[in-house]
C-alpha atoms as a PDB file:
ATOM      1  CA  UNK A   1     -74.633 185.479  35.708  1.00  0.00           C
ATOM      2  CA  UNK A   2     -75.793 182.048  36.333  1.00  0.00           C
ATOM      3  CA  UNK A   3     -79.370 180.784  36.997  1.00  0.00           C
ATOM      4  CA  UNK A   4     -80.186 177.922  39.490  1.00  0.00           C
ATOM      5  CA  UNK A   5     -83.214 176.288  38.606  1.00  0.00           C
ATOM      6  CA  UNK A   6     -85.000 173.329  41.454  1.00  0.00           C
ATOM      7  CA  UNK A   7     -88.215 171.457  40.745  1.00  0.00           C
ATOM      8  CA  UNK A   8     -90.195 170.275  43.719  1.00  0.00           C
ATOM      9  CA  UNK A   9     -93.983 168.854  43.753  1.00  0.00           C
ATOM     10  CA  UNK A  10     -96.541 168.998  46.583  1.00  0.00           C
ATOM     11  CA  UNK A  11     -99.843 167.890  46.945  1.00  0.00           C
ATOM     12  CA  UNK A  12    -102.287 171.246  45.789  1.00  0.00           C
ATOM     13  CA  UNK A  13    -104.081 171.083  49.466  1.00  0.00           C
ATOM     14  CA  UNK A  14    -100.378 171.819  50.913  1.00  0.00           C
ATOM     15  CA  UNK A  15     -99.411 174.340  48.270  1.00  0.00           C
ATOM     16  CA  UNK A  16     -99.748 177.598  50.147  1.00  0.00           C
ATOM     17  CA  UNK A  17     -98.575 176.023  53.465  1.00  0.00           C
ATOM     18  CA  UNK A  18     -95.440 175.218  51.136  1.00  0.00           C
ATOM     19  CA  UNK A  19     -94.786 178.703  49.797  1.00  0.00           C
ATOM     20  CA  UNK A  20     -95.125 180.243  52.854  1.00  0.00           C
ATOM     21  CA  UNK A  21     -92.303 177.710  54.584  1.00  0.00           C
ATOM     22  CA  UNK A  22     -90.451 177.933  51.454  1.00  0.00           C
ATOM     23  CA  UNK A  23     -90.677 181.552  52.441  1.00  0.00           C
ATOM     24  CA  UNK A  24     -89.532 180.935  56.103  1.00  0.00           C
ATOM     25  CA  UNK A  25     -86.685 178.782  54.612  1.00  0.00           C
ATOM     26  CA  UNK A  26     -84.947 178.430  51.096  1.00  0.00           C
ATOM     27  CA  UNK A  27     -85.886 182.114  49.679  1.00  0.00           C
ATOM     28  CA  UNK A  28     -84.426 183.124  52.788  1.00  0.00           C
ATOM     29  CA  UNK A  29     -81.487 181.163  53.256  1.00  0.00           C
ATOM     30  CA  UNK A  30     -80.704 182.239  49.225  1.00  0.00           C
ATOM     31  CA  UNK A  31     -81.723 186.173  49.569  1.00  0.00           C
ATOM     32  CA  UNK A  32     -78.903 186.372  52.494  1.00  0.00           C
ATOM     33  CA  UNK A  33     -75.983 184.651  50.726  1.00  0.00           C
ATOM     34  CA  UNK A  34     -73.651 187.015  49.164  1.00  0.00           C
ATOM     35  CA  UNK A  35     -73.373 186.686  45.420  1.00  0.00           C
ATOM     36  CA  UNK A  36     -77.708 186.001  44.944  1.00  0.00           C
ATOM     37  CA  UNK A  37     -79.167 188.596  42.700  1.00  0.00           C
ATOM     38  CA  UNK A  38     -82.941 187.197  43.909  1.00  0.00           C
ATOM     39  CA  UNK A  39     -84.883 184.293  43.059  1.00  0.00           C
ATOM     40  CA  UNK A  40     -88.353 184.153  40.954  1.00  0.00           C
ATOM     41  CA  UNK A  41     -90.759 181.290  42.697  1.00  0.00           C
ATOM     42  CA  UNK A  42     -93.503 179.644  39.778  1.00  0.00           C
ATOM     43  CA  UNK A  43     -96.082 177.501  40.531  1.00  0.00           C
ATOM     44  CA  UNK A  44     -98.504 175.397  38.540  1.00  0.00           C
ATOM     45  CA  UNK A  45    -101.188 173.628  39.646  1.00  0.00           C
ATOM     46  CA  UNK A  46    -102.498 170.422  37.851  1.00  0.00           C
ATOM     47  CA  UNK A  47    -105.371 168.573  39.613  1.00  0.00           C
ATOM     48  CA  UNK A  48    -104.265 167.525  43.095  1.00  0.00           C
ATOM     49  CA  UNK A  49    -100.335 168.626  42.751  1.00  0.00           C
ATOM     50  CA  UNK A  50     -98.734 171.550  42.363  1.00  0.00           C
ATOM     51  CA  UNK A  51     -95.565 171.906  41.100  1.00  0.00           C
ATOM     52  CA  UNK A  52     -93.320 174.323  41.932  1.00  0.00           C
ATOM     53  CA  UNK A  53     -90.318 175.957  39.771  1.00  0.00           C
ATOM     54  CA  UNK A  54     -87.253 177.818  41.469  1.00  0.00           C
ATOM     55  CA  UNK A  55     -84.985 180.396  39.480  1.00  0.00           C
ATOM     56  CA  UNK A  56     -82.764 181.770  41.299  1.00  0.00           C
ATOM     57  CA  UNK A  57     -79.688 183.821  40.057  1.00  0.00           C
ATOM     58  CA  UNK A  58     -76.137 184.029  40.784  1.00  0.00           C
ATOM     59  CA  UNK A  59     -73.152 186.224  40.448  1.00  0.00           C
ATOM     60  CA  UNK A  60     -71.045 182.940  39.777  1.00  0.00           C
ATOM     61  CA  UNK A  61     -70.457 179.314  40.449  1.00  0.00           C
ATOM     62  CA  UNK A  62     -68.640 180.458  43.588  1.00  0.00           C
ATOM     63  CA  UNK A  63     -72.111 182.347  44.964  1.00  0.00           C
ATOM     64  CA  UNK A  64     -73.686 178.975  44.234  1.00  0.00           C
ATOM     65  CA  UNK A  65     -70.981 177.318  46.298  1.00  0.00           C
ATOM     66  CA  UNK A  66     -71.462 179.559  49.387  1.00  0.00           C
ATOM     67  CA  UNK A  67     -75.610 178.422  49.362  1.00  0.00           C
ATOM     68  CA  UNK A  68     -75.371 174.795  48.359  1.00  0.00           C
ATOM     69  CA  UNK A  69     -71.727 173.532  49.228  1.00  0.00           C
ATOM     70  CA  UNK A  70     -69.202 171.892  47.170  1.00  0.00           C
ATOM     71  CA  UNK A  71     -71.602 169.914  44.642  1.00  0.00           C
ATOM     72  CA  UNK A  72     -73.057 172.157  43.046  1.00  0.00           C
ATOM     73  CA  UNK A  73     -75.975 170.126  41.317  1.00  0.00           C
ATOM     74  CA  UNK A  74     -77.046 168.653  44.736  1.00  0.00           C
ATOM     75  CA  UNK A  75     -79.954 170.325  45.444  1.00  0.00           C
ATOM     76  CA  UNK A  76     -80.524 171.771  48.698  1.00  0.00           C
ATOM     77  CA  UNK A  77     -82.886 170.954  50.904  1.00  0.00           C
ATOM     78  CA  UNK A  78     -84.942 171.601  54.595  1.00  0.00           C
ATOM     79  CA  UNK A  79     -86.424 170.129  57.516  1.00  0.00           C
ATOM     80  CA  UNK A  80     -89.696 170.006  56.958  1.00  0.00           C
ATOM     81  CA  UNK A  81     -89.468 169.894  52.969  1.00  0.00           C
ATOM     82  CA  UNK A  82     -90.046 166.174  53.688  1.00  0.00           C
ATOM     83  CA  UNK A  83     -93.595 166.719  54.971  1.00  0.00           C
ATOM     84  CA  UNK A  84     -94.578 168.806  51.702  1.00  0.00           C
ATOM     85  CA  UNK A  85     -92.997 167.499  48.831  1.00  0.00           C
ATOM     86  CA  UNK A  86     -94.108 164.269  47.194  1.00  0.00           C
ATOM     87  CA  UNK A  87     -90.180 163.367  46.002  1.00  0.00           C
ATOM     88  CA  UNK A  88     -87.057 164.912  47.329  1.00  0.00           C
ATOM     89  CA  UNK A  89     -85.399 165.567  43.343  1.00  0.00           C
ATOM     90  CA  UNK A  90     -81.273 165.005  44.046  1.00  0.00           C
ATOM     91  CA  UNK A  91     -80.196 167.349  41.709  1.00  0.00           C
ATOM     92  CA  UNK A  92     -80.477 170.961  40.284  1.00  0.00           C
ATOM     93  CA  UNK A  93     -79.832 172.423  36.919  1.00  0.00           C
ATOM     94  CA  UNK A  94     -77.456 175.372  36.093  1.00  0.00           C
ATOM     95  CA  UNK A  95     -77.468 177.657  33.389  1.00  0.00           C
ATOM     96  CA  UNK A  96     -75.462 180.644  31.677  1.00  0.00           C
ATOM     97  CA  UNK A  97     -78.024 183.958  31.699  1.00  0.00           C
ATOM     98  CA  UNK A  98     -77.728 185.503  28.214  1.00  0.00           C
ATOM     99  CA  UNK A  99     -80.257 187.863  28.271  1.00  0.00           C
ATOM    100  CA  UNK A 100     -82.581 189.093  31.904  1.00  0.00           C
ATOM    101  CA  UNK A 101     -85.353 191.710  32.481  1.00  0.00           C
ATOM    102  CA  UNK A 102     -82.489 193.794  33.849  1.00  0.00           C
ATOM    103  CA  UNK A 103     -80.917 194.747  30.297  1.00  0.00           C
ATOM    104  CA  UNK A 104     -84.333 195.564  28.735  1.00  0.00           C
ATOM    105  CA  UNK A 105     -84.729 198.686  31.676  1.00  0.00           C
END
């Protein structure tokens, strides 16, 4: 299994109006592609941002290829996205799942 993780910032006035697009759009678009296993949304809120941390996981490089397209560490990103987050960050990070909440059950 693989996990996706994507960083994005938004101001903390526009971080429920955020989650509930990112809702409406990204946890969405990954929940319906074949190969997802689900995706955990964080958020932290320092001062006037909010910063928000995606993890989403993946049967294999392939499942991530089906959501984001050929380059992988591109991250993806939406229409409005622009009007929320304070930097659009290029790129994603991968990594190999050695150990989930799912074994421990």
């Amino acid at each position: 299994m693989i996990a996706r993780t994507w960083h994005g910032v938004t101001q903390s006035s526009k971080a429920d109006a955020y989650f509930a697009y990112l809702k409406e759009s990204g946890l969405k678009e990954y929940r319906k592609t074949a190969g997802n296993r689900g995706v955990t949304v964080l958020r932290r809120t320092e001062g006037d941002r909010a910063h928000f941390l995606l993890i989403s996981l993946w049967d294999s490089f392939e499942a991530i290829r089906r959501f984001a397209g050929p380059n992988l560490d591109r991250a993806v990103y939406y229409p409005k996205d622009k009007e929320f987050l304070l930097e659009l960050e290029p790129t994603v990070s991968h990594y190999e799942v050695l150990a989930s909440p799912e074994e421990d059950a």
